[in-house]
N, C-alpha and C. Protein backbone atom coordinates (compact mmCIF):
# COMPACT_ATOMS: atom_id res chain seq x y z
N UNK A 1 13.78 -9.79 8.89
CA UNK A 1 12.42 -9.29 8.87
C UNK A 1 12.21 -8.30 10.01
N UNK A 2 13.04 -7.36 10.10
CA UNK A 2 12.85 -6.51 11.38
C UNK A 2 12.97 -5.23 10.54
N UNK A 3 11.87 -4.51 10.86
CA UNK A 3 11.83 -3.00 9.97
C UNK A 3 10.98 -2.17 11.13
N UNK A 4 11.10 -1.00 11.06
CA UNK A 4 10.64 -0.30 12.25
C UNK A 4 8.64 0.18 12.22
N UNK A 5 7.89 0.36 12.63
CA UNK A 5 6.95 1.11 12.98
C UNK A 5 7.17 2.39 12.35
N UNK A 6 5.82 3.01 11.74
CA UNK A 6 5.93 4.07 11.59
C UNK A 6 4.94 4.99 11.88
N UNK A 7 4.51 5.58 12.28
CA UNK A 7 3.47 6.58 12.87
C UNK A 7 3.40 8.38 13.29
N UNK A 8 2.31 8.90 13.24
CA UNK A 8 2.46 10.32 13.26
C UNK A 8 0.99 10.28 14.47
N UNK A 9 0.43 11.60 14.27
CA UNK A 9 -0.44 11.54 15.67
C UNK A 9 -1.58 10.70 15.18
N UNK A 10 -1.88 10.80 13.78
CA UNK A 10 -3.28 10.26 13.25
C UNK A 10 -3.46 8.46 12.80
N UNK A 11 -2.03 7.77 12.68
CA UNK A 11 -1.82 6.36 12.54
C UNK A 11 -0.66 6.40 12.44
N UNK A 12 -0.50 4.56 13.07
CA UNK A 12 0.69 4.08 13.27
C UNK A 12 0.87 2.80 12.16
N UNK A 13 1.94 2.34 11.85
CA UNK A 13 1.98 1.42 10.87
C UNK A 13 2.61 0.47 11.00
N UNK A 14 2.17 -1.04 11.66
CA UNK A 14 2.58 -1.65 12.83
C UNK A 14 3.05 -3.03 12.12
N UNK A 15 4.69 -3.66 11.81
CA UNK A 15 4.87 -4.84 10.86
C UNK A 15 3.69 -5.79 11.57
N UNK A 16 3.74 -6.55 10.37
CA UNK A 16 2.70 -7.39 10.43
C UNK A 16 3.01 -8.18 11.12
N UNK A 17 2.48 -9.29 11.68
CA UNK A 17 2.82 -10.59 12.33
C UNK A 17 1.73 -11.18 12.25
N UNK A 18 1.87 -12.62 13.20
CA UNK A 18 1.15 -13.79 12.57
C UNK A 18 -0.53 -13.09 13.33
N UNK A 19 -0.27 -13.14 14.63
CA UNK A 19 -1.24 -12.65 16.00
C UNK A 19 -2.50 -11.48 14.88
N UNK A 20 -1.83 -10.91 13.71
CA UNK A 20 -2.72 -9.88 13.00
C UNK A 20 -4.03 -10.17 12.56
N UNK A 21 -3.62 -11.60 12.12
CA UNK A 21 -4.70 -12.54 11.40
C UNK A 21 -6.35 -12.26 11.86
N UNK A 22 -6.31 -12.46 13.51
CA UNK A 22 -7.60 -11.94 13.72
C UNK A 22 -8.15 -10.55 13.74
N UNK A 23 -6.83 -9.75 13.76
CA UNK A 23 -7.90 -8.18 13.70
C UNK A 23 -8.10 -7.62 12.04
N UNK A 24 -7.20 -8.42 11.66
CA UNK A 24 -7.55 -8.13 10.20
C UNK A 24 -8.62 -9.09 9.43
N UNK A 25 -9.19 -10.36 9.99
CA UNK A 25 -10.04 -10.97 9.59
C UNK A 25 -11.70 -10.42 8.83
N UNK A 26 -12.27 -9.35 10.40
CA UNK A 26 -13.20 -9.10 10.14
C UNK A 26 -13.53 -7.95 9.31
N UNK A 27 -12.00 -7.23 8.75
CA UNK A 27 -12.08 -6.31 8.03
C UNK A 27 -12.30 -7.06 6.39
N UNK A 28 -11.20 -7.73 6.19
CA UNK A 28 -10.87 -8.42 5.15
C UNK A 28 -12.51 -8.82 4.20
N UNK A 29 -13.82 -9.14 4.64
CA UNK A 29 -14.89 -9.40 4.36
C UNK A 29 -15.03 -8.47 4.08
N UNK A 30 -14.88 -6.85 4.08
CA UNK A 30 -15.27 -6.06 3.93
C UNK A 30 -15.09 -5.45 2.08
N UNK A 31 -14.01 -5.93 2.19
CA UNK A 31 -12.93 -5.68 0.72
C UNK A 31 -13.11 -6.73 -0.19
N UNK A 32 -12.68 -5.84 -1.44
CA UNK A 32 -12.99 -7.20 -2.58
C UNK A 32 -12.07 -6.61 -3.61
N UNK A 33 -10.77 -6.85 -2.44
CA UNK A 33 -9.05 -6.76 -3.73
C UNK A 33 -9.32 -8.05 -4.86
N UNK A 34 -9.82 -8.90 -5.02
CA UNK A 34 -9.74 -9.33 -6.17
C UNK A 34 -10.70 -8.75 -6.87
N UNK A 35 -11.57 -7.95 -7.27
CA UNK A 35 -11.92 -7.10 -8.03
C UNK A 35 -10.78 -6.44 -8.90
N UNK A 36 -9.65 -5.80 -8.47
CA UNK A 36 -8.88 -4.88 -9.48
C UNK A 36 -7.47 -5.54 -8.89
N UNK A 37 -7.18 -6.56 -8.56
CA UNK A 37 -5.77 -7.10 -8.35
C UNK A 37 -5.98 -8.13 -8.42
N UNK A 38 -4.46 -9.11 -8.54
CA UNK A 38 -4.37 -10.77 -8.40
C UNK A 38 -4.74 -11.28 -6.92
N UNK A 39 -4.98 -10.25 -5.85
CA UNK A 39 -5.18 -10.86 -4.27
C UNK A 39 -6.37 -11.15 -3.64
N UNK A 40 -6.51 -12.31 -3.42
CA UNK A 40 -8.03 -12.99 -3.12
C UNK A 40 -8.07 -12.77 -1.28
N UNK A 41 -8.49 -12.10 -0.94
CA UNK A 41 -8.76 -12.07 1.03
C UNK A 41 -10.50 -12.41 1.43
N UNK A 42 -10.94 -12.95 0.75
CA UNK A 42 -12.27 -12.94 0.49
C UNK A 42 -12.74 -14.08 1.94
N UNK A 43 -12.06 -14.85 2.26
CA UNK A 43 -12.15 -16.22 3.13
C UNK A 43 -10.87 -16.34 4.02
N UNK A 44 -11.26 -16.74 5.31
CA UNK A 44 -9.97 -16.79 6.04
C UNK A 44 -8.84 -17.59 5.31
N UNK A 45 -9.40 -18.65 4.61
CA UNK A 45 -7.96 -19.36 4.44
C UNK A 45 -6.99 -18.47 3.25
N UNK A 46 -8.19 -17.77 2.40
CA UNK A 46 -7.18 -16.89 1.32
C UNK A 46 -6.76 -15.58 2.43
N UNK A 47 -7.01 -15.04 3.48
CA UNK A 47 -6.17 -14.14 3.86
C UNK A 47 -5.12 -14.56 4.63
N UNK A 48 -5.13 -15.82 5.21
CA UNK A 48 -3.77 -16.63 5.50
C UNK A 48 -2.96 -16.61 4.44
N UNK A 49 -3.17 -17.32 3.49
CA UNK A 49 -2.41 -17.56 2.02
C UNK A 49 -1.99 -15.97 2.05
N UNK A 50 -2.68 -15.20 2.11
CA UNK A 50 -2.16 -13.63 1.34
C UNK A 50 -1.41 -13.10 2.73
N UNK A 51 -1.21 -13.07 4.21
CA UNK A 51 -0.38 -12.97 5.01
C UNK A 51 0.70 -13.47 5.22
N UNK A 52 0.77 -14.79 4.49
CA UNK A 52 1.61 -16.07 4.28
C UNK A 52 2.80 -15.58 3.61
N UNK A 53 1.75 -15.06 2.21
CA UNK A 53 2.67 -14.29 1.54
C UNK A 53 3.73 -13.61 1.73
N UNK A 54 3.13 -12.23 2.77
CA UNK A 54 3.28 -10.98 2.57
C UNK A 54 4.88 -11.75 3.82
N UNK A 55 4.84 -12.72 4.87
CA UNK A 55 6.10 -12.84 5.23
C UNK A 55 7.05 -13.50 4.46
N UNK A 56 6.53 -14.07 3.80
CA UNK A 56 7.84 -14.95 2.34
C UNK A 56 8.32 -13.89 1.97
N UNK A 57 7.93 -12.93 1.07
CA UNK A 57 8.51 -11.90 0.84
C UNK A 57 9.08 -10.86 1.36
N UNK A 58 8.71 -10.37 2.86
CA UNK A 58 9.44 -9.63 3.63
C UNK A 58 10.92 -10.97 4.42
N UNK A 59 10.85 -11.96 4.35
CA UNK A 59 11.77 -12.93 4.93
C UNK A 59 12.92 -13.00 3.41
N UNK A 60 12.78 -12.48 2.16
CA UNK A 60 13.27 -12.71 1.04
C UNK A 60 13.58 -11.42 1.41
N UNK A 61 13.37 -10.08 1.54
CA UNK A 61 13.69 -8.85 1.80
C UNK A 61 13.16 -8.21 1.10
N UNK A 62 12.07 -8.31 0.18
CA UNK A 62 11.60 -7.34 -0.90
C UNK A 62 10.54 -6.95 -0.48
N UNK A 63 10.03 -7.41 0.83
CA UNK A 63 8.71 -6.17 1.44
C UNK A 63 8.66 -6.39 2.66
N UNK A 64 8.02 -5.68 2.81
CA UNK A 64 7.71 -4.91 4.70
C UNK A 64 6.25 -4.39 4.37
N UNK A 65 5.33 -5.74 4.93
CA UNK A 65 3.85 -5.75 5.13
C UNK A 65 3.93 -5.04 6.75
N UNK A 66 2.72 -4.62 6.86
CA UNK A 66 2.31 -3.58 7.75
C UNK A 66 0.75 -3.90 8.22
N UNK A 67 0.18 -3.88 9.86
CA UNK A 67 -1.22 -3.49 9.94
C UNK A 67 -1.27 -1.76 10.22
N UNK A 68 -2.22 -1.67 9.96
CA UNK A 68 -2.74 -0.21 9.66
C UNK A 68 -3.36 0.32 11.48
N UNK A 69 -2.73 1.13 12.02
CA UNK A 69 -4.14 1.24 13.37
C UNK A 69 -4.12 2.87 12.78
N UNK A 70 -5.53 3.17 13.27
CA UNK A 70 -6.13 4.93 13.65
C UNK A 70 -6.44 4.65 14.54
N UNK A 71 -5.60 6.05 14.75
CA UNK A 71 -5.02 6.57 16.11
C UNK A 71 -6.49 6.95 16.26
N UNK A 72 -7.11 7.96 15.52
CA UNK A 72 -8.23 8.82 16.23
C UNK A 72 -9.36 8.03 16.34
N UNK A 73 -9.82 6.91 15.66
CA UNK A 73 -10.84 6.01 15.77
C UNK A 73 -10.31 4.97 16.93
N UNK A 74 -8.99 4.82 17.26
CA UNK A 74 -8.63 3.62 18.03
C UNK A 74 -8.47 2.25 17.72
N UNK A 75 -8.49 2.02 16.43
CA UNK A 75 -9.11 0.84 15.99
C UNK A 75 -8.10 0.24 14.72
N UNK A 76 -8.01 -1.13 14.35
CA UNK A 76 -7.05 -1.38 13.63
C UNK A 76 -8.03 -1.18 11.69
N UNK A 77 -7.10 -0.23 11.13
CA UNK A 77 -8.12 -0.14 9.64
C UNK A 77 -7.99 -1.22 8.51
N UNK A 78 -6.78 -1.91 8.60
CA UNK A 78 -6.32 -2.40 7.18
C UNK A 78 -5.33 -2.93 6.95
N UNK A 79 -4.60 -2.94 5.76
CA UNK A 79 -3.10 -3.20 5.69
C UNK A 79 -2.60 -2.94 4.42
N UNK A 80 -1.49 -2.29 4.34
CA UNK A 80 -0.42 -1.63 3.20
C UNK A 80 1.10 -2.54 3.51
N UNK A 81 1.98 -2.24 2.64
CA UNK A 81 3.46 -2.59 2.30
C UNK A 81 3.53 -1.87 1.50
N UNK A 82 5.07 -1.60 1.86
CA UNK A 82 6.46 -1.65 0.53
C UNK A 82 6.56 -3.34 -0.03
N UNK A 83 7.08 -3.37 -1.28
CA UNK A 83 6.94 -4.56 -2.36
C UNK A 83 7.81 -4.11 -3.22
N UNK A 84 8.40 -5.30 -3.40
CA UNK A 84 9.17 -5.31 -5.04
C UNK A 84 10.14 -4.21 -4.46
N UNK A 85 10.77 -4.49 -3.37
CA UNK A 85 12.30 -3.82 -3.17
C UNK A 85 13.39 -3.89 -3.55
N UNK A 86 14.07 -3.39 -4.30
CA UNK A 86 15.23 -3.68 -5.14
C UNK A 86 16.25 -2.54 -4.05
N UNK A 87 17.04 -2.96 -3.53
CA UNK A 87 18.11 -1.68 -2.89
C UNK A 87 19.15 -1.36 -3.95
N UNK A 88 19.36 -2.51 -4.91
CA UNK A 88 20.66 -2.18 -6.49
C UNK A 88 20.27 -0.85 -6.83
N UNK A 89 18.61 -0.94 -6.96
CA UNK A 89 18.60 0.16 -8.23
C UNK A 89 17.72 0.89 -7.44
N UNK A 90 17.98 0.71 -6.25
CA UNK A 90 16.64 2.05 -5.19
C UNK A 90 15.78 2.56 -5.55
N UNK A 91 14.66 1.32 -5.60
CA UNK A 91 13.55 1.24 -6.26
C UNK A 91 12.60 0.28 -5.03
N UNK A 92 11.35 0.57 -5.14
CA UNK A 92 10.34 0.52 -4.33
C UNK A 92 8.54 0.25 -5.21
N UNK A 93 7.92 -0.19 -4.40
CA UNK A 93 6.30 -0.14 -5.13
C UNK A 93 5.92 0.13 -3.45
N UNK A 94 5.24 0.66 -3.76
CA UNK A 94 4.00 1.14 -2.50
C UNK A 94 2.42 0.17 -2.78
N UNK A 95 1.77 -0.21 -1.96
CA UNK A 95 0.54 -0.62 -2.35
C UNK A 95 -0.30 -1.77 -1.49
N UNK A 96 -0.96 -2.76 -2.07
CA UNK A 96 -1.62 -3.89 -1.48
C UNK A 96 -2.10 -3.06 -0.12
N UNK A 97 -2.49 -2.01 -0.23
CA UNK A 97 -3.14 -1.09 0.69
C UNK A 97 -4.88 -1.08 0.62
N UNK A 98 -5.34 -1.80 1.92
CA UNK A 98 -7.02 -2.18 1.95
C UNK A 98 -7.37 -1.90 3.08
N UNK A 99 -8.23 -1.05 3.14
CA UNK A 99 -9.26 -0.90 4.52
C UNK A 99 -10.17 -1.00 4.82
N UNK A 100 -10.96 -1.50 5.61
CA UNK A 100 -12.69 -1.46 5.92
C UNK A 100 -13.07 -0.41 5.75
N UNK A 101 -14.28 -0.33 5.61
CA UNK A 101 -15.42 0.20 4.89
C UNK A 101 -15.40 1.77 6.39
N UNK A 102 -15.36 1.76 7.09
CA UNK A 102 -15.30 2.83 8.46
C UNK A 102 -13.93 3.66 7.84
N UNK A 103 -13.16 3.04 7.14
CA UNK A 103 -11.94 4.14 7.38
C UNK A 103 -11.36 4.78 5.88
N UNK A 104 -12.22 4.08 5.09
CA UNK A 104 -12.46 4.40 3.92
C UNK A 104 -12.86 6.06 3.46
N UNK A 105 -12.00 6.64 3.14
CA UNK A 105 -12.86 8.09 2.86
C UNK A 105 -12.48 9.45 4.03
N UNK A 106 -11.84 8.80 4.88
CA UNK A 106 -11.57 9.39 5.98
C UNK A 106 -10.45 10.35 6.53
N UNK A 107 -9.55 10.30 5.61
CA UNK A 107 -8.46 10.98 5.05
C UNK A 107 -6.86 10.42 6.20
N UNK A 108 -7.31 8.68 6.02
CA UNK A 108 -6.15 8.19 6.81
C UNK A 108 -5.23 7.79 5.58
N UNK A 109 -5.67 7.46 4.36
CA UNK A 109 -5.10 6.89 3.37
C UNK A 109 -3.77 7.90 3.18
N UNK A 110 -4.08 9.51 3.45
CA UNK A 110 -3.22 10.12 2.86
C UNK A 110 -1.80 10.49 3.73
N UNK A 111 -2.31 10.01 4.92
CA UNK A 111 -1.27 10.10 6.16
C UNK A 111 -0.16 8.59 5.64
N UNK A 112 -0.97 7.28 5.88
CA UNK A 112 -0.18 6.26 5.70
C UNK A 112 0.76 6.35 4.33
N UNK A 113 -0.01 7.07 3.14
CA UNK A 113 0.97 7.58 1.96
C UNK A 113 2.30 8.37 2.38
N UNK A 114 2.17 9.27 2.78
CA UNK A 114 2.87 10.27 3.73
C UNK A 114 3.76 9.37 4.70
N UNK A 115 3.50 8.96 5.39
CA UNK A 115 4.47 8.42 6.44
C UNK A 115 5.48 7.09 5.41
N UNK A 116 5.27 6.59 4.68
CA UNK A 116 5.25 5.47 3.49
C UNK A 116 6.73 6.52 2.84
N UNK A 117 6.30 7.61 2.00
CA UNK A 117 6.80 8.01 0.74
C UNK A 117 8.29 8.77 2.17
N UNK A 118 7.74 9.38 2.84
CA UNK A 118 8.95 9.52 3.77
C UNK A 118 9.93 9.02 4.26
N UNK A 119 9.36 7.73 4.77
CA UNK A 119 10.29 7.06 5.41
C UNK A 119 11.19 6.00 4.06
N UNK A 120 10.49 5.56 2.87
CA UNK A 120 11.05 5.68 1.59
C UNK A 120 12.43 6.19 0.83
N UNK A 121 12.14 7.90 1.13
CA UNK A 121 13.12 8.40 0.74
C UNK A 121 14.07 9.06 1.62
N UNK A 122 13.75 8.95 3.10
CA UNK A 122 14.60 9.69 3.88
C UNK A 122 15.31 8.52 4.17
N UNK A 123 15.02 7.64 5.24
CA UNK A 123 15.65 6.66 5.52
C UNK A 123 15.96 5.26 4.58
N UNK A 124 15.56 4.97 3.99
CA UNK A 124 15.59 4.08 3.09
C UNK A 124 16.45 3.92 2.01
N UNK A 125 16.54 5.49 1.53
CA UNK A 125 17.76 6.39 0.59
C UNK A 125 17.14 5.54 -0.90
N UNK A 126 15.33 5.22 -0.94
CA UNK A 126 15.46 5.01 -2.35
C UNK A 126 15.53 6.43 -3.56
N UNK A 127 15.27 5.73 -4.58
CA UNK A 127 15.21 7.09 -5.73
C UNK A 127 13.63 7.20 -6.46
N UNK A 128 13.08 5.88 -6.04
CA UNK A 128 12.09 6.31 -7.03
C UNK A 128 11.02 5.51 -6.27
N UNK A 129 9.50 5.66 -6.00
CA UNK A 129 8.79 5.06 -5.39
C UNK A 129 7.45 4.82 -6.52
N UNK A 130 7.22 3.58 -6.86
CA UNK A 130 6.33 3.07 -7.88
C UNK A 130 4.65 2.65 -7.20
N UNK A 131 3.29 3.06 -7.64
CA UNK A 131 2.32 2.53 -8.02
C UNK A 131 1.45 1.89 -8.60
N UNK A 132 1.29 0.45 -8.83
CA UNK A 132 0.50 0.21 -10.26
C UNK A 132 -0.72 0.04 -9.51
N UNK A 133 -1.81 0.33 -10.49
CA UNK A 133 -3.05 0.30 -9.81
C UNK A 133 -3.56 -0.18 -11.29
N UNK A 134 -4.92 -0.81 -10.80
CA UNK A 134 -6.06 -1.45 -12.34
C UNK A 134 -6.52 -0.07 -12.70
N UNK A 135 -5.95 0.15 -14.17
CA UNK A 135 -6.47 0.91 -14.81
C UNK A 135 -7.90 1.63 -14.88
N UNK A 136 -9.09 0.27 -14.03
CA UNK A 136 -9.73 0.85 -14.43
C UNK A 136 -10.73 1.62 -13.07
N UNK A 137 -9.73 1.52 -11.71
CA UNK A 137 -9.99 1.65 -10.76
C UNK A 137 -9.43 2.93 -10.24
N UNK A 138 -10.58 3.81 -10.73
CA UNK A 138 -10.63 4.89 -10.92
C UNK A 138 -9.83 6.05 -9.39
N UNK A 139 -11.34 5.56 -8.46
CA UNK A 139 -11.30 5.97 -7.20
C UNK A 139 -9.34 5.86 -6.59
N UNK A 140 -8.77 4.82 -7.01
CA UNK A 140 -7.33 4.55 -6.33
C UNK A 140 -6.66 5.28 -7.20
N UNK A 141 -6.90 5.36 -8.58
CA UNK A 141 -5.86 5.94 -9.02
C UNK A 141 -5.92 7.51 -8.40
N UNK A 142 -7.41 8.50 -8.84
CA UNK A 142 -7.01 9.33 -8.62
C UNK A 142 -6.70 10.17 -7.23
N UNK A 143 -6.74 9.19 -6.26
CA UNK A 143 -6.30 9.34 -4.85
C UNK A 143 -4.42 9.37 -5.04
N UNK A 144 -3.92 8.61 -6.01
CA UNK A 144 -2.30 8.06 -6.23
C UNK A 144 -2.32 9.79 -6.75
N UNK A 145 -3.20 10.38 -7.70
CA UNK A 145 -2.42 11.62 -8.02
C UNK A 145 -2.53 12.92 -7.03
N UNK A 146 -3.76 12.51 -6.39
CA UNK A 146 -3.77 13.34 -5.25
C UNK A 146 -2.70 13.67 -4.29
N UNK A 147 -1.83 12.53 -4.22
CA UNK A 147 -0.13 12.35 -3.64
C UNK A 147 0.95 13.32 -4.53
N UNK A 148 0.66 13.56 -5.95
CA UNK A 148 1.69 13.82 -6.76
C UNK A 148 2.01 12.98 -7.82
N UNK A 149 1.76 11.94 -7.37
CA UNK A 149 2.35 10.81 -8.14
C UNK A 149 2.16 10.95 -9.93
N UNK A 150 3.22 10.98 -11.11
CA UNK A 150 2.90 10.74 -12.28
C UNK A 150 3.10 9.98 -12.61
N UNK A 151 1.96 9.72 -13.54
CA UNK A 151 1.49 8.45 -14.63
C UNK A 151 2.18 8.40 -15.77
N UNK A 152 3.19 7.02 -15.55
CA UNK A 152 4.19 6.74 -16.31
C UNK A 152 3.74 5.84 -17.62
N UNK A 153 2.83 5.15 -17.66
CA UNK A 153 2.14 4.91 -18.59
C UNK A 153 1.06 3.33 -18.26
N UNK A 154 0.55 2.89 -19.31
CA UNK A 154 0.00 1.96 -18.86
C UNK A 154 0.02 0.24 -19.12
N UNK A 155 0.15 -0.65 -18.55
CA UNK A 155 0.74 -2.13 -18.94
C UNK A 155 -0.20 -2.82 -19.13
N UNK A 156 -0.63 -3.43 -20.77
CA UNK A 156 -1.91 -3.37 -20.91
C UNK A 156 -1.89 -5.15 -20.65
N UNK A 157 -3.50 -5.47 -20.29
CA UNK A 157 -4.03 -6.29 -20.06
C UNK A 157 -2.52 -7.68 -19.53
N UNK A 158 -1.46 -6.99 -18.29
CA UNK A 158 -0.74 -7.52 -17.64
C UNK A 158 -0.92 -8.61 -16.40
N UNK A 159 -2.36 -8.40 -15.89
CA UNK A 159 -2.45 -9.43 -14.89
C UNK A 159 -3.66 -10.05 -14.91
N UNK A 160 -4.18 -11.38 -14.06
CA UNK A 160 -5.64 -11.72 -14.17
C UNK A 160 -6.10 -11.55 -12.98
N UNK A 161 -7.37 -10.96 -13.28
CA UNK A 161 -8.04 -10.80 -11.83
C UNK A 161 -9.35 -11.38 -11.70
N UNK A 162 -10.45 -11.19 -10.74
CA UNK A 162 -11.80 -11.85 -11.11
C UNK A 162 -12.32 -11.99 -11.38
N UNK A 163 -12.93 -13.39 -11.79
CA UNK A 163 -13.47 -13.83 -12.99
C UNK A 163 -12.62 -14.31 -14.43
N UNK A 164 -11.55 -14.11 -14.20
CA UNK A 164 -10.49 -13.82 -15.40
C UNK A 164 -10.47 -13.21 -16.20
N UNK A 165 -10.66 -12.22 -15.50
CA UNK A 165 -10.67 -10.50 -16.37
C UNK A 165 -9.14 -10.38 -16.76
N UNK A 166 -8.44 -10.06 -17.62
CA UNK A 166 -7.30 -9.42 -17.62
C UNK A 166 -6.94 -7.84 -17.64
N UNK A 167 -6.54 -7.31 -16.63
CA UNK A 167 -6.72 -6.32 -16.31
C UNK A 167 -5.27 -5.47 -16.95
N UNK A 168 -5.89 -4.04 -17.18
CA UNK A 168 -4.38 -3.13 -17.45
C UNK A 168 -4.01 -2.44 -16.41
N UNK A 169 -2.35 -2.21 -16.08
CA UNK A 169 -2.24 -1.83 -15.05
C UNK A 169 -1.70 -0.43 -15.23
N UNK A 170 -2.59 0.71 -14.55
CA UNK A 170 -1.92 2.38 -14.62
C UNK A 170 -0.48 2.35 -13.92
N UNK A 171 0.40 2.68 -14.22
CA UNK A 171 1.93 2.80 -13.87
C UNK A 171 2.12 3.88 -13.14
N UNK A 172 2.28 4.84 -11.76
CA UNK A 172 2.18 6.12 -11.30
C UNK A 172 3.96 6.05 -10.58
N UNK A 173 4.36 6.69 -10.20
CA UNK A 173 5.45 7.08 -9.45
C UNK A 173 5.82 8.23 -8.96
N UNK A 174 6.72 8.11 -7.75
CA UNK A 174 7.16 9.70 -7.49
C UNK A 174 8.83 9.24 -7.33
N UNK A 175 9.60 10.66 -7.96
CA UNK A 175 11.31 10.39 -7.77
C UNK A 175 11.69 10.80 -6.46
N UNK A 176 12.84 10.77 -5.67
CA UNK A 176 13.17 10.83 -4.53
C UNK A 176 13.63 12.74 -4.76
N UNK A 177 14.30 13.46 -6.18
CA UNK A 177 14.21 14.71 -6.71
C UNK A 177 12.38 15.32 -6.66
N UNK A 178 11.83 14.72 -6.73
CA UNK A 178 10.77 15.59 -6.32
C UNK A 178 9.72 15.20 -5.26
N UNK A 179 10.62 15.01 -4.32
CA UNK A 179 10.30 14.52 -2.87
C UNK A 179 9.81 16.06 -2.18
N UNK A 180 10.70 16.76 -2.18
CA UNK A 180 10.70 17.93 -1.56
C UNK A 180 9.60 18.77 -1.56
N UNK A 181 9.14 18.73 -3.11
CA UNK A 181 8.43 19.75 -3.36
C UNK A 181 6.69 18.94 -3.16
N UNK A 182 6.76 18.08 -3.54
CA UNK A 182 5.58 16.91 -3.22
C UNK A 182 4.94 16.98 -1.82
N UNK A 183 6.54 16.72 -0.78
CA UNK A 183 5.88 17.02 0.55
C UNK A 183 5.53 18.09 0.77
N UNK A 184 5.85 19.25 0.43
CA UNK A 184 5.68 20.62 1.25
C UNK A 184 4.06 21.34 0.54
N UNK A 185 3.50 20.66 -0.77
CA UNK A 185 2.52 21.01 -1.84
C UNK A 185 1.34 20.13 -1.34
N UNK A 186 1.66 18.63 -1.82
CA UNK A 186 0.53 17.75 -1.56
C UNK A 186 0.66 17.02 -0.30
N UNK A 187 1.20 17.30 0.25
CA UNK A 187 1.06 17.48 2.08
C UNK A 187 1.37 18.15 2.88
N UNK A 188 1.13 19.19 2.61
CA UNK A 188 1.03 20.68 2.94
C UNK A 188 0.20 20.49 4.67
N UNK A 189 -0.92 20.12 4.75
CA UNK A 189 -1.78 19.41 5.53
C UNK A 189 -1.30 19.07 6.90
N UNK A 190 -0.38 18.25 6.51
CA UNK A 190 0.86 17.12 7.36
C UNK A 190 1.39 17.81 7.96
């Protein structure tokens, strides 16, 4: 479970640990991932359970959970991972990415994408980096194409979410072949 930090001048992307619990607490109220996903953070004990998680699976090797800090606000925003790591077939999901309501809109989302899809395909040496987002969650998806990312199709009514909605999930991705042109276009910025 040792994976590096990643950061540029505007945020750093700091592995998670246990000590996170409280700075991510008072954000976590803020969010309502079970709206368009299976992840309940709604109550401390479900964001334990969902931190709990996020080290089972980075201790299994298939993700590297992350807290979120901005740099320019000073302040810790959220939290993202890599998930569903396969190194056989160098393959990746990006996501479980949530921030309070302050950093929302602010144009940190597109840095932590950026520092994410980089360190992905440079160091990581995957080939293909995956998104699923709830179909019907508009605002995320079209932030995923704002990256580049294409919509590979959609997995219908695949997971349950709140209330026991069964939700469809939009499929987006970017290949490690059109890495190049992705960074230099839709993060041009960067």
């Amino acid at each position: 479970m040792n994976y590096p930090s990643l950061e540029n001048a505007y945020v750093r992307l700091i592995p998670l640990r246990p000590e996170h619990f409280e700075l991510l607490l008072p954000l976590s109220i803020q969010v309502d991932l079970y709206m368009y996903g299976p992840s309940d953070i709604s109550t401390p004990d479900k964001l334990k359970a969902y931190i709990h998680d996020a080290f089972a699976k980075a201790k299994q090797g298939s993700a590297q959970p992350y807290i979120i800090y901005d740099k320019t606000k000073k302040a810790y925003a959220g939290s993202t991972r890599f998930g569903h790591m396969d190194t056989n077939h160098k393959t990746l999901h990006i996501g479980w990415t949530w921030l309070g309501t302050d950093f929302r809109g602010s144009g940190i989302n597109t840095h932590i994408k950026y520092l994410m899809l980089d360190y992905a395909f440079t160091a990581m040496d995957m080939e293909k980096v995956a998104f699923r987002i709830d179909e019907r969650n508009m605002r995320s998806r079209k932030a995923v194409e704002k990256l580049g990312a294409t919509l590979e199709g959609i997995l219908r009514q695949n997971l349950i979410v709140k209330n026991g909605f069964r939700r469809s999930t939009a499929c987006y991705s970017i290949l490690k072949s059109e890495w190049p042109k992705i960074k230099t276009t839709f993060f041009k910025s960067i």
